[in-house]
Every structure is written in structure tokens, then in C-alpha cells.
C-alpha atoms as a PDB file:
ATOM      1  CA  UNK A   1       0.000   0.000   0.000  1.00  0.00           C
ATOM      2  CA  UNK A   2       2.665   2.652   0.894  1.00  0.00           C
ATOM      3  CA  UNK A   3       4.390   1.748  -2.222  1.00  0.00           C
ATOM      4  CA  UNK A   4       1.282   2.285  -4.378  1.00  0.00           C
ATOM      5  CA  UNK A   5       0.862   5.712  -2.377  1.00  0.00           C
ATOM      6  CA  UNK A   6       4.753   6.822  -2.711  1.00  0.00           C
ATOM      7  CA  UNK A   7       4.384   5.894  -6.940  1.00  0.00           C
ATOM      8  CA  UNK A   8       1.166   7.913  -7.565  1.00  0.00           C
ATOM      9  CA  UNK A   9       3.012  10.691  -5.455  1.00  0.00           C
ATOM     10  CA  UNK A  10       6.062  10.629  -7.833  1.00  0.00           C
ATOM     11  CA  UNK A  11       3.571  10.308 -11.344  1.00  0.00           C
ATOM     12  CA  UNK A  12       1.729  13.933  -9.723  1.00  0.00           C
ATOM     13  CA  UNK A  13       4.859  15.224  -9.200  1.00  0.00           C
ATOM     14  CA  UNK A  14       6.254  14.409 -12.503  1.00  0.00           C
ATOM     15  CA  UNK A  15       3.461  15.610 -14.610  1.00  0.00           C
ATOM     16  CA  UNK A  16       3.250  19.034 -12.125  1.00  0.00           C
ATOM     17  CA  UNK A  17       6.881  19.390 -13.210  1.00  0.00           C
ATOM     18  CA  UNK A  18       6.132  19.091 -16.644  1.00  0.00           C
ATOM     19  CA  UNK A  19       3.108  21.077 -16.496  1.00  0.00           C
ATOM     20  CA  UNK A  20       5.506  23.765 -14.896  1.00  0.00           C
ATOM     21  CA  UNK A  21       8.183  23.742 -17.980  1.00  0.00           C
ATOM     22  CA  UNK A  22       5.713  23.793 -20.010  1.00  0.00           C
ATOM     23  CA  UNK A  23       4.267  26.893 -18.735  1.00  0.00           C
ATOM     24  CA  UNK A  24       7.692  28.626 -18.137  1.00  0.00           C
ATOM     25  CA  UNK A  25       8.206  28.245 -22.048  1.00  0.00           C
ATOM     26  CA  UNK A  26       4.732  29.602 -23.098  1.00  0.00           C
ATOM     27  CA  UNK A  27       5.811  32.160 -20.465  1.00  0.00           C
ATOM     28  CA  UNK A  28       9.321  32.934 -22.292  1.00  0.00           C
ATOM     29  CA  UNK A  29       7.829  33.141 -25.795  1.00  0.00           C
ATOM     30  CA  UNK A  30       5.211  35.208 -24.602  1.00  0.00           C
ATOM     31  CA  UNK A  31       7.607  37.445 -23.590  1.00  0.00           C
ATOM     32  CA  UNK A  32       9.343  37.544 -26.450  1.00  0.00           C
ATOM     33  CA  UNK A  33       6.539  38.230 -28.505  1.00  0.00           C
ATOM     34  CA  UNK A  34       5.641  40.927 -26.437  1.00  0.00           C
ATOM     35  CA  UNK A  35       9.169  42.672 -26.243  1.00  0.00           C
ATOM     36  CA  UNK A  36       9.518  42.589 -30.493  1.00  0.00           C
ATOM     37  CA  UNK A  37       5.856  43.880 -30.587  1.00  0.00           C
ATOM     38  CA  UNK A  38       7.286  46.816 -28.641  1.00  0.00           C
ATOM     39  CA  UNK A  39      10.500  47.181 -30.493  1.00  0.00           C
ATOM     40  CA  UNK A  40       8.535  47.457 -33.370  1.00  0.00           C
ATOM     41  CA  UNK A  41       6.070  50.257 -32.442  1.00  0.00           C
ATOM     42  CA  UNK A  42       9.018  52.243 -30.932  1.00  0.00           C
ATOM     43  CA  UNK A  43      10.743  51.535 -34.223  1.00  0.00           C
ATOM     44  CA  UNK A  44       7.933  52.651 -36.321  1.00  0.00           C
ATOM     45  CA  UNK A  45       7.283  56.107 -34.093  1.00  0.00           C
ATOM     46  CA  UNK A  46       8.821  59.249 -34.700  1.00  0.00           C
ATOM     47  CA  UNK A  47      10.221  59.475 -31.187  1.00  0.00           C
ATOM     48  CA  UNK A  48      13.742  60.800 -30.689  1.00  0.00           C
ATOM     49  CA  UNK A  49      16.096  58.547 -29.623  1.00  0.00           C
ATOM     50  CA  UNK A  50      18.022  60.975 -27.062  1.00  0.00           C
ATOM     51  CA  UNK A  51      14.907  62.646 -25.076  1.00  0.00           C
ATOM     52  CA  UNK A  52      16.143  65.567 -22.952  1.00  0.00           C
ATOM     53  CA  UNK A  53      13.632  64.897 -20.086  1.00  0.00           C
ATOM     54  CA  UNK A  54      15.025  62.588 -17.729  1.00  0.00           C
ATOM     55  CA  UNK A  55      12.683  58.695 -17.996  1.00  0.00           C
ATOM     56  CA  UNK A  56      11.019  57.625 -15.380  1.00  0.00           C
ATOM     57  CA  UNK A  57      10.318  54.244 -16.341  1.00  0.00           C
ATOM     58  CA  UNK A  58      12.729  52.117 -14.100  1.00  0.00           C
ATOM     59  CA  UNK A  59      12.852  54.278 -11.363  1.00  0.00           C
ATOM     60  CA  UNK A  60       8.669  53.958 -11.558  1.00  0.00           C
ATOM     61  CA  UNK A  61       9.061  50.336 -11.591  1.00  0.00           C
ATOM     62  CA  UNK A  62      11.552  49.712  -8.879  1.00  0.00           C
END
């Protein structure tokens, strides 16, 4: 019985794991997706590339 118990343990733990990967790669092409979609609409704008006000962005963020 506590064999049976221990080996359907490892199987949930297995597939979790490989649920997880699998969801950390959709995750990392997401991402990527989402960071060339960006690229490409600040590409595309007429934006200069050396603003003389100071960006907040990162200091927003952290």
C-alpha cells in the first residue's frame, strides 16, 4: 500500500513538473513576442532617440 501511495506521489509530481516547464516556455515566448511587438512600435514612431527629459520608467518600476 505505501508503495502504491509513494508511486502515484512521484507520477503527480512528474506531470506538475512538466506542467511547470511547459508553462515557463509559453511564459518565455510570450515574452518575447511581447518585447519585439514593442520594439517594433518604438521603431515605427517618430520618437527621438536621445529625449532631454530625464525617464522615469525604471525608477517607476523599482
Amino acid at each position: 500500500m505505501s508503495n502504491k501511495l509513494i508511486e502515484q506521489f512521484r507520477q503527480q509530481e512528474a506531470e506538475n513538473i512538466a506542467l511547470s516547464v511547459k508553462f515557463n516556455r509559453w511564459s518565455l515566448v510570450m515574452i518575447e513576442v511581447m518585447i519585439g511587438e514593442q520594439e517594433q512600435k518604438l521603431v515605427a514612431s517618430d520618437l527621438p532617440v536621445d529625449s532631454e527629459s530625464q525617464d522615469n520608467f525604471w525608477s517607476e518600476i523599482a
